[in-house]
Protein backbone atom coordinates (compact mmCIF):
# COMPACT_ATOMS: atom_id res chain seq x y z
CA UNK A 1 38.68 69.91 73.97
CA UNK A 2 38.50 67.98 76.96
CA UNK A 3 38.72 69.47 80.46
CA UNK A 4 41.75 67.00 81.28
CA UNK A 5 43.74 68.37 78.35
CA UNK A 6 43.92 71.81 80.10
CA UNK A 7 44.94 70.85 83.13
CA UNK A 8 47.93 68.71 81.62
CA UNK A 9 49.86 71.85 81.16
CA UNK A 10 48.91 73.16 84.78
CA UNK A 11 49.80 69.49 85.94
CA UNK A 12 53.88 69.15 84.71
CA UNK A 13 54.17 73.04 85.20
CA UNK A 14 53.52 71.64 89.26
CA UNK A 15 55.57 68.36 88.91
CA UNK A 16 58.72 70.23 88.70
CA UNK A 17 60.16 67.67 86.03
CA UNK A 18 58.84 64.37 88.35
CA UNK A 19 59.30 61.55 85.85
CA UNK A 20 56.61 59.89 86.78
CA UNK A 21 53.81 62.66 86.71
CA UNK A 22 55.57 63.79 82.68
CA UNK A 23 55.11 60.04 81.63
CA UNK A 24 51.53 59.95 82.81
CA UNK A 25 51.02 63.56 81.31
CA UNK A 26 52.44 62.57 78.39
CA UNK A 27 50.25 59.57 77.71
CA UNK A 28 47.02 60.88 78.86
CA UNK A 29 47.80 63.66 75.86
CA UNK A 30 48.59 60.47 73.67
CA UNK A 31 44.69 59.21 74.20
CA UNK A 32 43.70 62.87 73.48
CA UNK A 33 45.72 63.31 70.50
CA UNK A 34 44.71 60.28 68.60
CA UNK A 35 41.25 58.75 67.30
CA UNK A 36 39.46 55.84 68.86
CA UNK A 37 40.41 53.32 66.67
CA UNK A 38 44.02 54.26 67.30
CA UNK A 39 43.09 54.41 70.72
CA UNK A 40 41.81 50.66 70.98
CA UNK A 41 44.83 49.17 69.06
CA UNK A 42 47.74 51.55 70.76
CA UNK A 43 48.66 52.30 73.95
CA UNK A 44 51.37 54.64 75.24
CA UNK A 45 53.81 53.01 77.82
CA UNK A 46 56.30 55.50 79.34
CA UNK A 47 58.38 58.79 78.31
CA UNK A 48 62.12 57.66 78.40
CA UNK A 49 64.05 60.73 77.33
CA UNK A 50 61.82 62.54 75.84
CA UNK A 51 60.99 59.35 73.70
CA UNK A 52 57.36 58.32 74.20
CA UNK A 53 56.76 54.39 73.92
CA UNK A 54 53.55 53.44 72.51
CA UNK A 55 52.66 49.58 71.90
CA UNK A 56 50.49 48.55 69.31
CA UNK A 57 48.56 45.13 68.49
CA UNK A 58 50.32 44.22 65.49
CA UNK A 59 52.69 45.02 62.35
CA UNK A 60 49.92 46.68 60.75
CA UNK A 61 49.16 49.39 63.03
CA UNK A 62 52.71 50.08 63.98
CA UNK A 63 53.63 50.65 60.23
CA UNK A 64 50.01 52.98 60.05
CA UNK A 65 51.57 54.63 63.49
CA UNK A 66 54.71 55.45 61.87
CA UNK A 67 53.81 57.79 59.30
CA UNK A 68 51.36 59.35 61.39
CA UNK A 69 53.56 59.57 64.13
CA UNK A 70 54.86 63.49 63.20
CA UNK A 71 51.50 64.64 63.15
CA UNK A 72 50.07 62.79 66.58
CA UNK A 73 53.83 64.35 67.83
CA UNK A 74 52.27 67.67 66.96
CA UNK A 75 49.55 67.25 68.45
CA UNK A 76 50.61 65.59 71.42
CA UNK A 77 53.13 68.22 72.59
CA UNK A 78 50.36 70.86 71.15
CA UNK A 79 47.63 69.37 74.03
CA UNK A 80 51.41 69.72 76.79
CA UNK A 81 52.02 73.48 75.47
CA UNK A 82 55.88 72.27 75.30
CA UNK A 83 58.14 70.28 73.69
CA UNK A 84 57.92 67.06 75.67
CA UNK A 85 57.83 64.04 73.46
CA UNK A 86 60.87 64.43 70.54
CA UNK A 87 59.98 60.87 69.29
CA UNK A 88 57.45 58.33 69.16
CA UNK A 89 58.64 54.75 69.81
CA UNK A 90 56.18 52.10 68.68
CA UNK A 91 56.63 48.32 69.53
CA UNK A 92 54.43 45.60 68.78
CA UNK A 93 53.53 44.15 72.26
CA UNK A 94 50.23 41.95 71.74
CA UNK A 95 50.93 40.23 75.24
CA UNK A 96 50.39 44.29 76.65
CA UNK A 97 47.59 45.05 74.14
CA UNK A 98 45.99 41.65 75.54
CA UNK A 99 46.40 42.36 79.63
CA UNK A 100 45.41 46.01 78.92
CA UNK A 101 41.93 44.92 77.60
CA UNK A 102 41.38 42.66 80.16
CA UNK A 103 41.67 45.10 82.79
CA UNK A 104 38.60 46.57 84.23
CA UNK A 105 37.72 49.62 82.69
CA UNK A 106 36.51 50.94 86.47
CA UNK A 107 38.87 53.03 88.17
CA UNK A 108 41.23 50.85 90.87
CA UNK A 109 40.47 51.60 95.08
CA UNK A 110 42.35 54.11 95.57
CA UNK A 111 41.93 56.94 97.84
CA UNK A 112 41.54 60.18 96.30
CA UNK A 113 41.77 63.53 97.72
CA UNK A 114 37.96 65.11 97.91
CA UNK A 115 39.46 68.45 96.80
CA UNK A 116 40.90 66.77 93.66
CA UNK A 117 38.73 69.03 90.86
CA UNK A 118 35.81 66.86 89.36
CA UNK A 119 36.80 68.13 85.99
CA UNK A 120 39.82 66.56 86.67
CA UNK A 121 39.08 62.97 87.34
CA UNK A 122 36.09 63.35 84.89
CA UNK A 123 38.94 64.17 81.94
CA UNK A 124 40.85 61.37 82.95
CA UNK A 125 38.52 58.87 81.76
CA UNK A 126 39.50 59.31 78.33
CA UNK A 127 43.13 57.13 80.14
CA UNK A 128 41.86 53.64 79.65
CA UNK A 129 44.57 51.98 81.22
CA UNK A 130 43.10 52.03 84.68
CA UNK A 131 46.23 51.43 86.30
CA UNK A 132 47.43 54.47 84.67
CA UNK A 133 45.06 56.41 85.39
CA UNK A 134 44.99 55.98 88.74
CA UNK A 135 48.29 57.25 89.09
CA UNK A 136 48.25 60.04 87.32
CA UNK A 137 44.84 61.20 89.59
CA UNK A 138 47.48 60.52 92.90
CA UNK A 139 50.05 62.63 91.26
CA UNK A 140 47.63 65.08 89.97
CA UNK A 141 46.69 65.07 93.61
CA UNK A 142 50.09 65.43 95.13
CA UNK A 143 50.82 68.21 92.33
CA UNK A 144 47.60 70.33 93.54
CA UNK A 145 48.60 69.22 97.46
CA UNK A 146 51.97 71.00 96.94
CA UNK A 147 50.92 73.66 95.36
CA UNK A 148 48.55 74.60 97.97
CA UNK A 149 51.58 74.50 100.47
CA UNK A 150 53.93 76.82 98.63
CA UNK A 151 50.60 79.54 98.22
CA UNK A 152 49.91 78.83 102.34
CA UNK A 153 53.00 78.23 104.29
């Protein structure tokens, strides 16, 4: 398994419910639940109520996505150690698909706390959407930050 996926549960258990850090969570897991073909046509978007978005290149792989999508659930919510993600929402959205492979695949300047666990940001490689993935590393960071504070006040 990779080191990311068990620090995902660690992660939201420190969010206390942020949003933004259960959506990133939530579709890091999707890139660890799911093979790498699925992973180069999909690409989660955002939890919404416990729905997790995920577009897809075209008809094709959305119908595929469909009747897999109660097993990736499984998984996916297996990799969070909760309940999470209820439903799987997938869209065909080639003009996403298209600006997420044209991204750079190197991780965005952005400054990083030196504490932040090298397992960590090492895991979260497997998040292609750099964008993404550099926010879930600042939350990760601000998670482990405020954690620190409660153990030392």
């Amino acid at each position: 398994m990779e080191p990311i996926a068990r620090l995902l549960p660690e992660l939201i258990r420190l969010s206390n419910g942020q949003p933004e850090v259960l959506s990133a969570a939530c579709c890091a897991a999707w890139a660890l639940s799911v093979g790498e073909a699925t992973l180069r046509a999909s690409r989660a978007v955002a939890l919404t109520d416990r729905t997790l978005t995920v577009a897809v290149q075209d008809a094709r792989w959305k119908r595929q996505l469909e009747v897999l999508a109660p097993q990736i659930l499984f998984r996916l919510n297996g990799l969070l150690r909760q309940p999470l993600v209820t439903r799987i929402h997938i869209i065909v959205d080639r003009k996403f698909m298209v600006a997420e492979t044209r991204r750079p695949a190197a991780l965005p300047a952005v400054t990083l706390p030196e504490e932040l666990p090298e397992e960590l940001v090492d895991g979260a490689s497997v998040i292609h959407d750099a964008a993404l993935r550099a926010q879930f590393l600042r939350l990760a960071a601000a998670c482990l930050a405020r954690d620190r504070l409660t153990e030392n006040p």
